[in-house]
Structures are given as C-alpha cells and as structure tokens.
C-alpha atoms as a PDB file:
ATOM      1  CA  UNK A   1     -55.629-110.831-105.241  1.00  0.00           C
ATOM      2  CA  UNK A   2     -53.224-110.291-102.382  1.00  0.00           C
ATOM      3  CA  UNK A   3     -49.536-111.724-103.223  1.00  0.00           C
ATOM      4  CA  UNK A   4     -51.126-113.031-106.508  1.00  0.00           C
ATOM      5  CA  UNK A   5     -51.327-116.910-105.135  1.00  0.00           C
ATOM      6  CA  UNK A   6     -54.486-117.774-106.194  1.00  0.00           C
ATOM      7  CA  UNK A   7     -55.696-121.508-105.370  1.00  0.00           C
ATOM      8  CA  UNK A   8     -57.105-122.789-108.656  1.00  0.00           C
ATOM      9  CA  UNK A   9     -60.617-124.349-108.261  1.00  0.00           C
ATOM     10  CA  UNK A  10     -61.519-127.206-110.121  1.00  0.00           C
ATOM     11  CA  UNK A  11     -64.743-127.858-111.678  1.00  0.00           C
ATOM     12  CA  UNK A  12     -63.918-131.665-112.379  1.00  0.00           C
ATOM     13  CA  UNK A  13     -67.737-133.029-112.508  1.00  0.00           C
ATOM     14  CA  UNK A  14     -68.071-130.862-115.257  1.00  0.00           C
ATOM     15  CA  UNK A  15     -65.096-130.143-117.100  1.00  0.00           C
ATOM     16  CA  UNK A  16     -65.013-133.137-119.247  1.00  0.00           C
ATOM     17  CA  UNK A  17     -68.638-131.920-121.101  1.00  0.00           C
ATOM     18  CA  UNK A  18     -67.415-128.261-120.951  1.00  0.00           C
ATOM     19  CA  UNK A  19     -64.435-128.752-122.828  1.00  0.00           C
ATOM     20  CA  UNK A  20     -65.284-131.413-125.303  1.00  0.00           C
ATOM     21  CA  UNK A  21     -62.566-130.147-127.284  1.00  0.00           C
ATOM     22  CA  UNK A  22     -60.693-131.879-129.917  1.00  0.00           C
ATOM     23  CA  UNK A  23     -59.564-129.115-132.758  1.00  0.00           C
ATOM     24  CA  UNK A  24     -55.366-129.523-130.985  1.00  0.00           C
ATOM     25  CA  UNK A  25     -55.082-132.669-130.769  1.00  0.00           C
ATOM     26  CA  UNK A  26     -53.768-133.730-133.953  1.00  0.00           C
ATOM     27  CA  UNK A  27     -51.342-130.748-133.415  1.00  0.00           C
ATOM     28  CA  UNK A  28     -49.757-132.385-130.342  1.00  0.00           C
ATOM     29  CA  UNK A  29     -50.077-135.949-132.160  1.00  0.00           C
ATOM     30  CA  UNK A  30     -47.906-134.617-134.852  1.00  0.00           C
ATOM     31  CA  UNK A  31     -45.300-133.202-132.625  1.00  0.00           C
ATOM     32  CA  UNK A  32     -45.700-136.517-130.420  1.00  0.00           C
ATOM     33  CA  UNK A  33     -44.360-138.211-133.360  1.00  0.00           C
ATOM     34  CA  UNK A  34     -41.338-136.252-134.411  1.00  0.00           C
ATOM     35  CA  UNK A  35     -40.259-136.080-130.914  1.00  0.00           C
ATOM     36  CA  UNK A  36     -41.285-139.396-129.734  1.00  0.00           C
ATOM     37  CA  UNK A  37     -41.752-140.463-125.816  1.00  0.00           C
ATOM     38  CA  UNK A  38     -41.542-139.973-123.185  1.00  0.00           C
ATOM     39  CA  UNK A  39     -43.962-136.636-123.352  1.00  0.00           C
ATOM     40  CA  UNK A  40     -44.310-134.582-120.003  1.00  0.00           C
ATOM     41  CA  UNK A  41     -47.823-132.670-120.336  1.00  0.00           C
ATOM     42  CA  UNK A  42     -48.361-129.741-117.461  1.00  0.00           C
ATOM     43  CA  UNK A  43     -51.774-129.156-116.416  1.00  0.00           C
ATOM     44  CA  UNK A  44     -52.911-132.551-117.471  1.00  0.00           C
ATOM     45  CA  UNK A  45     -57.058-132.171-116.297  1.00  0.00           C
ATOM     46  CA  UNK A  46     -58.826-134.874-116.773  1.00  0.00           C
ATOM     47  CA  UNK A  47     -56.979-136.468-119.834  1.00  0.00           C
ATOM     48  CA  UNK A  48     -58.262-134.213-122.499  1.00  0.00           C
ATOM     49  CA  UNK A  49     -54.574-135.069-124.216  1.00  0.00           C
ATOM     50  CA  UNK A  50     -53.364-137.432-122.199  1.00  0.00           C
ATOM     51  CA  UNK A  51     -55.531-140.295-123.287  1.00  0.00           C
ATOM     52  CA  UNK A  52     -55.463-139.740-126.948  1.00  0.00           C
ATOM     53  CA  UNK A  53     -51.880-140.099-126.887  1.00  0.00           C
ATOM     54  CA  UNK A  54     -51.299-143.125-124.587  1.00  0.00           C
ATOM     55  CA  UNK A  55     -53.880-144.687-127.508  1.00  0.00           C
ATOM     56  CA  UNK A  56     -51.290-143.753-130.339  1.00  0.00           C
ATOM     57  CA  UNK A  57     -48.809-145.572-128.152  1.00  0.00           C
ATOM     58  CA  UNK A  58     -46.824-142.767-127.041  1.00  0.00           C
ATOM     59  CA  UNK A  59     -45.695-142.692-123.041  1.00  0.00           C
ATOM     60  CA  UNK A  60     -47.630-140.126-120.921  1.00  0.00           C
ATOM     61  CA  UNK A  61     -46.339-138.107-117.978  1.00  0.00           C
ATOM     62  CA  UNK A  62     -49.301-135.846-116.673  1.00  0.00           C
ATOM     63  CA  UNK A  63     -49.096-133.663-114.052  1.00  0.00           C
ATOM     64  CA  UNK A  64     -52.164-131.416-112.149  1.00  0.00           C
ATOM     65  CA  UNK A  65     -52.552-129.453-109.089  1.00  0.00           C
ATOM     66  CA  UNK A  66     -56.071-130.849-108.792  1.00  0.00           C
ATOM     67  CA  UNK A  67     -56.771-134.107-106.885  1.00  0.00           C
ATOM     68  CA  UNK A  68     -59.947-134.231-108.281  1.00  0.00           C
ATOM     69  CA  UNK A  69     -58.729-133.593-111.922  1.00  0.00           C
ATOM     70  CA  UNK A  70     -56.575-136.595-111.347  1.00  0.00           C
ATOM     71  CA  UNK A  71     -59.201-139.059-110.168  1.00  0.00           C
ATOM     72  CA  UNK A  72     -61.113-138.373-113.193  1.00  0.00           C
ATOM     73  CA  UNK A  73     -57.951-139.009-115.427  1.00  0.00           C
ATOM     74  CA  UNK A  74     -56.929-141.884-113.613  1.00  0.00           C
ATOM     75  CA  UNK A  75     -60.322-143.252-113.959  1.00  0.00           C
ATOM     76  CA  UNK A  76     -60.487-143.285-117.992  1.00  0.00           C
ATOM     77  CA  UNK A  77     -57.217-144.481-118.024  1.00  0.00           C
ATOM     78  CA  UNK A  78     -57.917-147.549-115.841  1.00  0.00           C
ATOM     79  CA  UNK A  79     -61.332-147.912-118.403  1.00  0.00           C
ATOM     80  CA  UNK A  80     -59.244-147.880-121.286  1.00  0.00           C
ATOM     81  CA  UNK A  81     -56.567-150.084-119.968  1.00  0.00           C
ATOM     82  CA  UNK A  82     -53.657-147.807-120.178  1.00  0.00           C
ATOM     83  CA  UNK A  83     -51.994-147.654-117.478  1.00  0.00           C
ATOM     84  CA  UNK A  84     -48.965-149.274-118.715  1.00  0.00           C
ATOM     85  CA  UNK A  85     -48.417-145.677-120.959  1.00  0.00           C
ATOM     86  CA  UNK A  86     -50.023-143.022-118.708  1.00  0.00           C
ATOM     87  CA  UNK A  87     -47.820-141.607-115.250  1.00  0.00           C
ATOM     88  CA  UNK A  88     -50.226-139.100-113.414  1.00  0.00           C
ATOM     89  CA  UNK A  89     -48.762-137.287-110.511  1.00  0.00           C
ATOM     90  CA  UNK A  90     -49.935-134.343-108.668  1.00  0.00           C
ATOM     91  CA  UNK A  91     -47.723-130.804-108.838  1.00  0.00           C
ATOM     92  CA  UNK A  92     -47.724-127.424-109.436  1.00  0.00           C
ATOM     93  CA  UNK A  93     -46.368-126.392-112.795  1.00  0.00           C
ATOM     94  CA  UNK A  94     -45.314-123.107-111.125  1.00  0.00           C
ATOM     95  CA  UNK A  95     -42.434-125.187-109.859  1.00  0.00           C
ATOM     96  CA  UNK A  96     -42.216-129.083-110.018  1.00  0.00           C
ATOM     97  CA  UNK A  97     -39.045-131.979-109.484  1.00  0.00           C
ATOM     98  CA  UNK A  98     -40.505-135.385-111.066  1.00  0.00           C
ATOM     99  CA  UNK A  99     -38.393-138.830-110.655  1.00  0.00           C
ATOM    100  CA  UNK A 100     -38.030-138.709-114.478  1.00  0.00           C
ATOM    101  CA  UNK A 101     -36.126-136.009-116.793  1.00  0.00           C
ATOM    102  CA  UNK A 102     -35.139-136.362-120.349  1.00  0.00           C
ATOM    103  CA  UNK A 103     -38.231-135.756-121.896  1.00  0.00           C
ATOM    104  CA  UNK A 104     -38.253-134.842-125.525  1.00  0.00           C
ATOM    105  CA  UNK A 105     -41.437-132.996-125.830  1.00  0.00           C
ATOM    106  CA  UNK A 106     -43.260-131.233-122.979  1.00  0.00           C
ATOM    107  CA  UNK A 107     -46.107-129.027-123.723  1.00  0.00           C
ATOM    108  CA  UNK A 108     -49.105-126.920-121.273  1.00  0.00           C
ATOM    109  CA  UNK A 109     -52.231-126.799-123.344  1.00  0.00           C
ATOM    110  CA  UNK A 110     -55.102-124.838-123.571  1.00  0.00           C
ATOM    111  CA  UNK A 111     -54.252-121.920-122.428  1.00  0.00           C
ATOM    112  CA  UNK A 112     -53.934-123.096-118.641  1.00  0.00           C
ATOM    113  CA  UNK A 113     -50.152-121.378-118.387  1.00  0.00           C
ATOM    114  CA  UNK A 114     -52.696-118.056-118.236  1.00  0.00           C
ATOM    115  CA  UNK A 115     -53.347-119.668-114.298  1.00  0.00           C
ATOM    116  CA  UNK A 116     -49.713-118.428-113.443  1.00  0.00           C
ATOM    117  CA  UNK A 117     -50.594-115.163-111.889  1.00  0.00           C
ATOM    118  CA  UNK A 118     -46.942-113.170-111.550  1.00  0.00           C
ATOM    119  CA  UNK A 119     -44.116-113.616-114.235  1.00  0.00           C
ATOM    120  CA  UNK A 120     -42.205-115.544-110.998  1.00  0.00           C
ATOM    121  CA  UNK A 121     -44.558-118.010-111.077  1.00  0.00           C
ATOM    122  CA  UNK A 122     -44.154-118.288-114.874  1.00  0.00           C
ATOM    123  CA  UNK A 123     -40.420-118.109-114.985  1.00  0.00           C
ATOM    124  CA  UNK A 124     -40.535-120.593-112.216  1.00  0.00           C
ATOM    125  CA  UNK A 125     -42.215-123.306-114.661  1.00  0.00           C
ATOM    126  CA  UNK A 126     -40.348-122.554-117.846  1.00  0.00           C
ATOM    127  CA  UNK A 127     -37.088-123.165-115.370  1.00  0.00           C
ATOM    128  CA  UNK A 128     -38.564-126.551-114.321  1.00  0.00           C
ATOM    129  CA  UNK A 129     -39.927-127.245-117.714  1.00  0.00           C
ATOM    130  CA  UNK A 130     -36.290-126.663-118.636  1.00  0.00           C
ATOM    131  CA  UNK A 131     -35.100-128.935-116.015  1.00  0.00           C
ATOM    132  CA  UNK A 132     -36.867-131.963-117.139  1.00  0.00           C
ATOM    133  CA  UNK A 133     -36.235-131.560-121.273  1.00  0.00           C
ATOM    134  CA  UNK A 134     -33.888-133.300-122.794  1.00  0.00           C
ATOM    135  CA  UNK A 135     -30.880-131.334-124.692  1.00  0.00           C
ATOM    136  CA  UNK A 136     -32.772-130.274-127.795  1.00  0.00           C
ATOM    137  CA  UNK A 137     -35.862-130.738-126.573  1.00  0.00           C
ATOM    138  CA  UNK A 138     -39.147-129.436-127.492  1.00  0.00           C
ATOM    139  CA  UNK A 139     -41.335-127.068-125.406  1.00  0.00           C
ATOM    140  CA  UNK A 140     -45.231-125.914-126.520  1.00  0.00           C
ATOM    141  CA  UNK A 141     -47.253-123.239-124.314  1.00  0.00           C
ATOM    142  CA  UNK A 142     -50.770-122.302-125.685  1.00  0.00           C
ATOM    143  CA  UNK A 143     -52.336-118.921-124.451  1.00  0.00           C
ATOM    144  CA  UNK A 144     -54.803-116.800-125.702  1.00  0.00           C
ATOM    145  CA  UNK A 145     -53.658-113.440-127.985  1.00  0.00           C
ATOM    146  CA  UNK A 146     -53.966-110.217-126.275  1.00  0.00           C
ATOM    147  CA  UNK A 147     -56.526-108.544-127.829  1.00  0.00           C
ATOM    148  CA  UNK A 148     -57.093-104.494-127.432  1.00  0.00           C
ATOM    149  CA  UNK A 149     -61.232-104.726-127.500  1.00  0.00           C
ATOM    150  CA  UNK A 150     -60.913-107.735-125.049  1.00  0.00           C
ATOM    151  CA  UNK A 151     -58.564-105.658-122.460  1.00  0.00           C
ATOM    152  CA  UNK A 152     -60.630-102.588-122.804  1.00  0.00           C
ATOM    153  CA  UNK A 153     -64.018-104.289-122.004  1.00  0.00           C
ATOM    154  CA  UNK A 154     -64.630-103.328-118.033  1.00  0.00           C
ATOM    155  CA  UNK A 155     -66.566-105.851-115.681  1.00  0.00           C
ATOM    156  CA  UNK A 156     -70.292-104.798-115.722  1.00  0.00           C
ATOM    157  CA  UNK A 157     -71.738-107.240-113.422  1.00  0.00           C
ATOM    158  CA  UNK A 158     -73.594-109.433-115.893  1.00  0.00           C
ATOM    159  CA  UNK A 159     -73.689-113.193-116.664  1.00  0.00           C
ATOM    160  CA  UNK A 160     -73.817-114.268-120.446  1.00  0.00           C
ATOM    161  CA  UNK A 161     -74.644-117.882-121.466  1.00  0.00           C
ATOM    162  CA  UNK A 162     -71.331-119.412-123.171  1.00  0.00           C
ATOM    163  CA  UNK A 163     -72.286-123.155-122.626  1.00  0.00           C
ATOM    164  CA  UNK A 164     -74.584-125.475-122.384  1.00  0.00           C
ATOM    165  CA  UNK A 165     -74.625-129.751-121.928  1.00  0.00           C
ATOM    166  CA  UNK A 166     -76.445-132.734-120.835  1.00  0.00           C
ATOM    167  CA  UNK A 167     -74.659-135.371-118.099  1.00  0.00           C
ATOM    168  CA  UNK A 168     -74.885-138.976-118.448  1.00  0.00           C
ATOM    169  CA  UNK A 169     -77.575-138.717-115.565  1.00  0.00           C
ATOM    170  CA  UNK A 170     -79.606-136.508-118.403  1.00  0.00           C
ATOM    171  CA  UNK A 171     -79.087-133.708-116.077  1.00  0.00           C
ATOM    172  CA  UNK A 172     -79.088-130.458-118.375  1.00  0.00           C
ATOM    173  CA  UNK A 173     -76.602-127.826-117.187  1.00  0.00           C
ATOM    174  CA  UNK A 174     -76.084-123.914-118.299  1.00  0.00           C
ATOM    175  CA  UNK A 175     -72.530-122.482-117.677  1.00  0.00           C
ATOM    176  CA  UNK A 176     -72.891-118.230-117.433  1.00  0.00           C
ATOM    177  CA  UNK A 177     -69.597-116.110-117.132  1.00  0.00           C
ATOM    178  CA  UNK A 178     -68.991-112.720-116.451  1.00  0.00           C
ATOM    179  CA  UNK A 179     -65.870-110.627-115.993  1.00  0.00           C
ATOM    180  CA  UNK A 180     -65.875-109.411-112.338  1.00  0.00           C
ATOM    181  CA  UNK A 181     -62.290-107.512-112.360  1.00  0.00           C
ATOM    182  CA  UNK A 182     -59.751-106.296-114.643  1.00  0.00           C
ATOM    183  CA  UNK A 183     -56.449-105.470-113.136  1.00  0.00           C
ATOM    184  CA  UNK A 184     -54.047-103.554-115.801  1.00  0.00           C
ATOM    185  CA  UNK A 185     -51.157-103.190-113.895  1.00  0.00           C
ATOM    186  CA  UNK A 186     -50.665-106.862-112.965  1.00  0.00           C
ATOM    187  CA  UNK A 187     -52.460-108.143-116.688  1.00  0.00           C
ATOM    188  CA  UNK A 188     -54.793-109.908-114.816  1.00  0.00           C
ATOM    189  CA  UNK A 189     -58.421-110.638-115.129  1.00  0.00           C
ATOM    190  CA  UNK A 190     -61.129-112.590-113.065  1.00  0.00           C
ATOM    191  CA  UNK A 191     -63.883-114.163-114.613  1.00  0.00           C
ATOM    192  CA  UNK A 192     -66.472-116.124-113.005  1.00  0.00           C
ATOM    193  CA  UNK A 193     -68.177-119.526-114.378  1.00  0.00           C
ATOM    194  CA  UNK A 194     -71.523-119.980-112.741  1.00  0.00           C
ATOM    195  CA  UNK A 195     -72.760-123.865-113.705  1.00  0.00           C
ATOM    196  CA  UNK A 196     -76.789-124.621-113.398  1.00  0.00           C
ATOM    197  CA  UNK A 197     -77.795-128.317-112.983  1.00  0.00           C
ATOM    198  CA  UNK A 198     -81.215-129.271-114.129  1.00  0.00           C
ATOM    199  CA  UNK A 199     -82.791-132.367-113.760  1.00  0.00           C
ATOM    200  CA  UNK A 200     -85.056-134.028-115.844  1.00  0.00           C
ATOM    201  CA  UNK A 201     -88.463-131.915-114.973  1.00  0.00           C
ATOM    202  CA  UNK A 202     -86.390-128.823-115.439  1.00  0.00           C
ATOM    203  CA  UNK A 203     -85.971-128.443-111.410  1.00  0.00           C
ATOM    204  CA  UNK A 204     -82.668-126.220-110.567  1.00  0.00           C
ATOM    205  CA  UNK A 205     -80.423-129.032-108.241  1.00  0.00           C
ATOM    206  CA  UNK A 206     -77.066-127.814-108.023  1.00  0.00           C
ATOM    207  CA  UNK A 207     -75.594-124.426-108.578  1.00  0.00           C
ATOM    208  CA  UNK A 208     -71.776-123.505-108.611  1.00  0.00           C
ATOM    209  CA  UNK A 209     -69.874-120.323-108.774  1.00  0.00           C
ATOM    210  CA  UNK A 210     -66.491-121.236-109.641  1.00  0.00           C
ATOM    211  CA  UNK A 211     -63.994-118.113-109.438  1.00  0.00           C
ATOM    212  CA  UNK A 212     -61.027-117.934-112.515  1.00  0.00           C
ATOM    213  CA  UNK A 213     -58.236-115.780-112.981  1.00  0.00           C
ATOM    214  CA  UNK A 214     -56.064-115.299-116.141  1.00  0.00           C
ATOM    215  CA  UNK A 215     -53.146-113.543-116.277  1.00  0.00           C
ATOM    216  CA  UNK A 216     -52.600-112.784-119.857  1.00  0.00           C
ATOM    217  CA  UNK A 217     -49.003-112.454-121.330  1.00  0.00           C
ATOM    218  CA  UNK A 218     -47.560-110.405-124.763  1.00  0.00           C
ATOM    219  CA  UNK A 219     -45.671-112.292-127.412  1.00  0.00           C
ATOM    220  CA  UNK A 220     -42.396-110.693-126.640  1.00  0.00           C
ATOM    221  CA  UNK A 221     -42.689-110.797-123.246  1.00  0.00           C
ATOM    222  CA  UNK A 222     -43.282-114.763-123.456  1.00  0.00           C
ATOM    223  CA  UNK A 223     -39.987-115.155-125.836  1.00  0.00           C
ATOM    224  CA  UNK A 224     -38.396-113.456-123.329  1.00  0.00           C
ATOM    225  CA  UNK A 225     -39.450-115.389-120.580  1.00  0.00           C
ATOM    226  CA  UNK A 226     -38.763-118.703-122.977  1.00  0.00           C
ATOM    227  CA  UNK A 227     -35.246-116.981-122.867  1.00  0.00           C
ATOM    228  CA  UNK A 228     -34.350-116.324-119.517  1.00  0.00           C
ATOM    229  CA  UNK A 229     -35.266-119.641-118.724  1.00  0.00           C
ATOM    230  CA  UNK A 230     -32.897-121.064-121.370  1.00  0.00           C
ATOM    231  CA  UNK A 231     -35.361-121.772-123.954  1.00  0.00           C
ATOM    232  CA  UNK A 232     -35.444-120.774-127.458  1.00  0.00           C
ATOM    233  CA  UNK A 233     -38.530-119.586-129.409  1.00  0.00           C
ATOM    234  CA  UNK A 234     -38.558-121.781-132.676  1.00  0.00           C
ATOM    235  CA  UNK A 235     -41.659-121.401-133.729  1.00  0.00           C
ATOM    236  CA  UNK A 236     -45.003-118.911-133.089  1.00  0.00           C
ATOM    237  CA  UNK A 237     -48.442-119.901-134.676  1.00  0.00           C
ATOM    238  CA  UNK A 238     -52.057-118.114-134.195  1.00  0.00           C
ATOM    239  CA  UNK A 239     -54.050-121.622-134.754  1.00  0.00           C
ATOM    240  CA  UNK A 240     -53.274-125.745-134.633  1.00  0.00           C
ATOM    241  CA  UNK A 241     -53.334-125.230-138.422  1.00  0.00           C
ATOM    242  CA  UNK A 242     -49.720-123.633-137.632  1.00  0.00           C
ATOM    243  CA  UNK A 243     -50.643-120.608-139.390  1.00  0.00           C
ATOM    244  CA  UNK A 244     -47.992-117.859-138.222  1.00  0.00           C
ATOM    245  CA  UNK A 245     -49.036-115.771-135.779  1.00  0.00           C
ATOM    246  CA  UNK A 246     -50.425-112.573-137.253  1.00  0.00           C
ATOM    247  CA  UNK A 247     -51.352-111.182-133.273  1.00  0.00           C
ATOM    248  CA  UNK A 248     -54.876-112.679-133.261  1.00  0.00           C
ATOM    249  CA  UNK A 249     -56.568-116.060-132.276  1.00  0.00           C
ATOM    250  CA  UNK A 250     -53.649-117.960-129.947  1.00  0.00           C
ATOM    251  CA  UNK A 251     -50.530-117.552-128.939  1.00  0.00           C
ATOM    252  CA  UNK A 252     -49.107-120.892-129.919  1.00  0.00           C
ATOM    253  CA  UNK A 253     -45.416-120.677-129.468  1.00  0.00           C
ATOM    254  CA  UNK A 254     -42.649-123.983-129.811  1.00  0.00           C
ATOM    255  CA  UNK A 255     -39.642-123.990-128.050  1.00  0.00           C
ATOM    256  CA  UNK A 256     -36.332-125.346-127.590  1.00  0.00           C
ATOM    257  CA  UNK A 257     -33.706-126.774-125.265  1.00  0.00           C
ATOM    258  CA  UNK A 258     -30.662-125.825-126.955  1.00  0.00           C
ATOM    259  CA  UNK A 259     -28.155-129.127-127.338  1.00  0.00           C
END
C-alpha cells in the first residue's frame, strides 16, 4: 500500500448481478424530489442509481473512474432511451472540475467513498463535492459503521462464499472473499473477491481475483471532514429507513452547503 494510491479494479462483467441491489433507491428518489435536478452522483458504476432516476425524470450527472463501468452505463442508457437525462463522464471523485456546477443534490452511494484510501484523498472530494453544490445544497455519503468485532477479526487466509448468480449466457458464477490485510494505523483493510465462471456442464471457464481496499472512517471524524470542507452535517441515519444512527448498520450521513 505504498503512498496509499491504490488503482481501483473494476469487475464490470459482473457487477451488475453482484449488486442487484435495490433496498436505497427509494431513499435517493425521495431526496431527488425535494431537491430536484440537476443531481451529480460520484462513483456512478454501471447505473445502479443512475437509471432509476433518469426514469422518474430527474437529470443525471454520473461520474466513474472506470471506463469499463461507463460503457456498461452508457449502454442501458442508450437501451432505455435516456440519454436526453443521463451525462456520464469519467473522473476521480478524489478530486474532479465538471463543465456544470449548481447542483442541488449530490450524493456517493454504497459505500464506494470507503475507496478513498488517506483522509487527503477524502477531503479532496468533499472540497470538489463542495465546489459543484449549489448554496444550500444537499450532500449524501453512505459508508459502512465501524464495527469493533469487524476491526478485530485478523486475515486468516481463507475464502468464504458470499455470492452466487447466473449470466444471461446461463453461465453460473461463485464470488469467495477473504480479508488478506488489516492495517490499523492507516484504517485500512484489503479484501479480495475471487469470481468462478461455470458453464453449463459445470466446467470452471474463467476465474478472477479482483483485489479491494476499504478505508473505513468514524462518525466524528466524517462530520469533521464534512466541516473542513465547508459542509454541514444535517442529518446521520444507520439504514434507508432513516432510522438515526445508533453506531451500527451504515453510516448514512446528509449534508449541507450552507447559503
């Protein structure tokens, strides 16, 4: 983990049957409509978000460090003729200038923030994130709760199933993960996702070892990098139910530009 840049590698053939998650998105649909559009989404993927809300008819800036991400998004969009709602372009949210500012709702989802390996890399993108808000405008970062079992759990070398789903091609595939290091000092971890392809007979085709660090943050120390970037914590939930955060579950916290 020398200097703490880590290049994050996509897993973009996959991701969209790994993550077939839907349990926020009527949480960002509801803020979507109090704050109206333009919305500014960092860490976009594949359009987990990004398509639901072009389809309520809200306007869509999505940003991602991964081309391939991107083509995928692109893609559905073009499929589900939206491409009069939905701007994709490619940046890194540790530090980003887009064409367009004044955005009244920006959010990073799914705990992808937890990619930003050194608190400069975070302050960096709650500075920009800053940048491109409108006066009084809303800011949402999702991570997961710190969680004293979790942090003292040491790597032991061994994969555990956490996944499994079929591809269109009826290809079966197994994702296995396993904690390979736990740095203290710096709060980060590194996991990695190893994804088995199957085909049909049951014959291994494809294996991938994707590598994944996580840098995982404190609830004050977030509202205090919310603060020094100019933000201001409004809100702090553990769940998209907006139950208050009770230091399990997520770390849901809602910010604001102040006027």
């Amino acid at each position: 983990m020398a200097g703490l840049m880590v290049e994050y590698v996509d897993f973009a053939e996959y991701y969209d049957f790994d993550h077939a998650l839907t349990l926020d998105v009527g949480f960002y649909l509801d803020f979507a409509r109090r704050c109206g559009s333009p919305i500014l989404e960092l860490a976009c993927g594949t359009g987990r978000l990004v398509l639901p809300l072009a389809e309520a008819g809200f306007e869509v800036y999505g940003v991602d460090l991964s081309d391939n991400m991107l083509a995928v998004c692109r893609r559905k969009v073009d499929e589900q003729h939206l491409a009069d709602r939905v701007y994709l372009a490619r940046a890194n949210m540790a530090g980003f200038d887009l064409p367009r500012k004044g955005f009244p709702l920006a959010f990073v989802a799914l705990r992808s923030f937890m990619h930003l390996l050194t608190q400069d890399y975070q302050l960096s993108c709650l500075r920009s994130v800053h940048q491109h808000l409108q006066p009084g405008g809303y800011f949402i970062v999702d991570i997961i709760a710190p969680d004293v079992e979790m942090l003292a759990r040491k790597p032991d070398g061994s994969f555990t199933v956490r996944r499994e789903f079929d591809l269109p091609n009826h290809h079966h595939v197994v994702r296995q993960d396993r904690l390979v290091e736990h740095d203290s000092v710096q709060q980060i971890r590194r996991f990695e996702f190893k994804f088995e392809e199957f085909d049909t007979t049951g014959a291994l085709t494809r294996e991938r070892l994707i590598p994944l660090y996580m840098r995982y943050t404190f609830r004050y120390e977030l509202q205090l990098l919310l603060e020094r970037a100019g933000l201001a914590l409004v809100d702090i939930f553990r769940d998209y139910e907006m139950n208050p955060y009770d230091g399990t579950g997520e770390i849901i916290a809602v910010a604001r530009r102040p006027n």
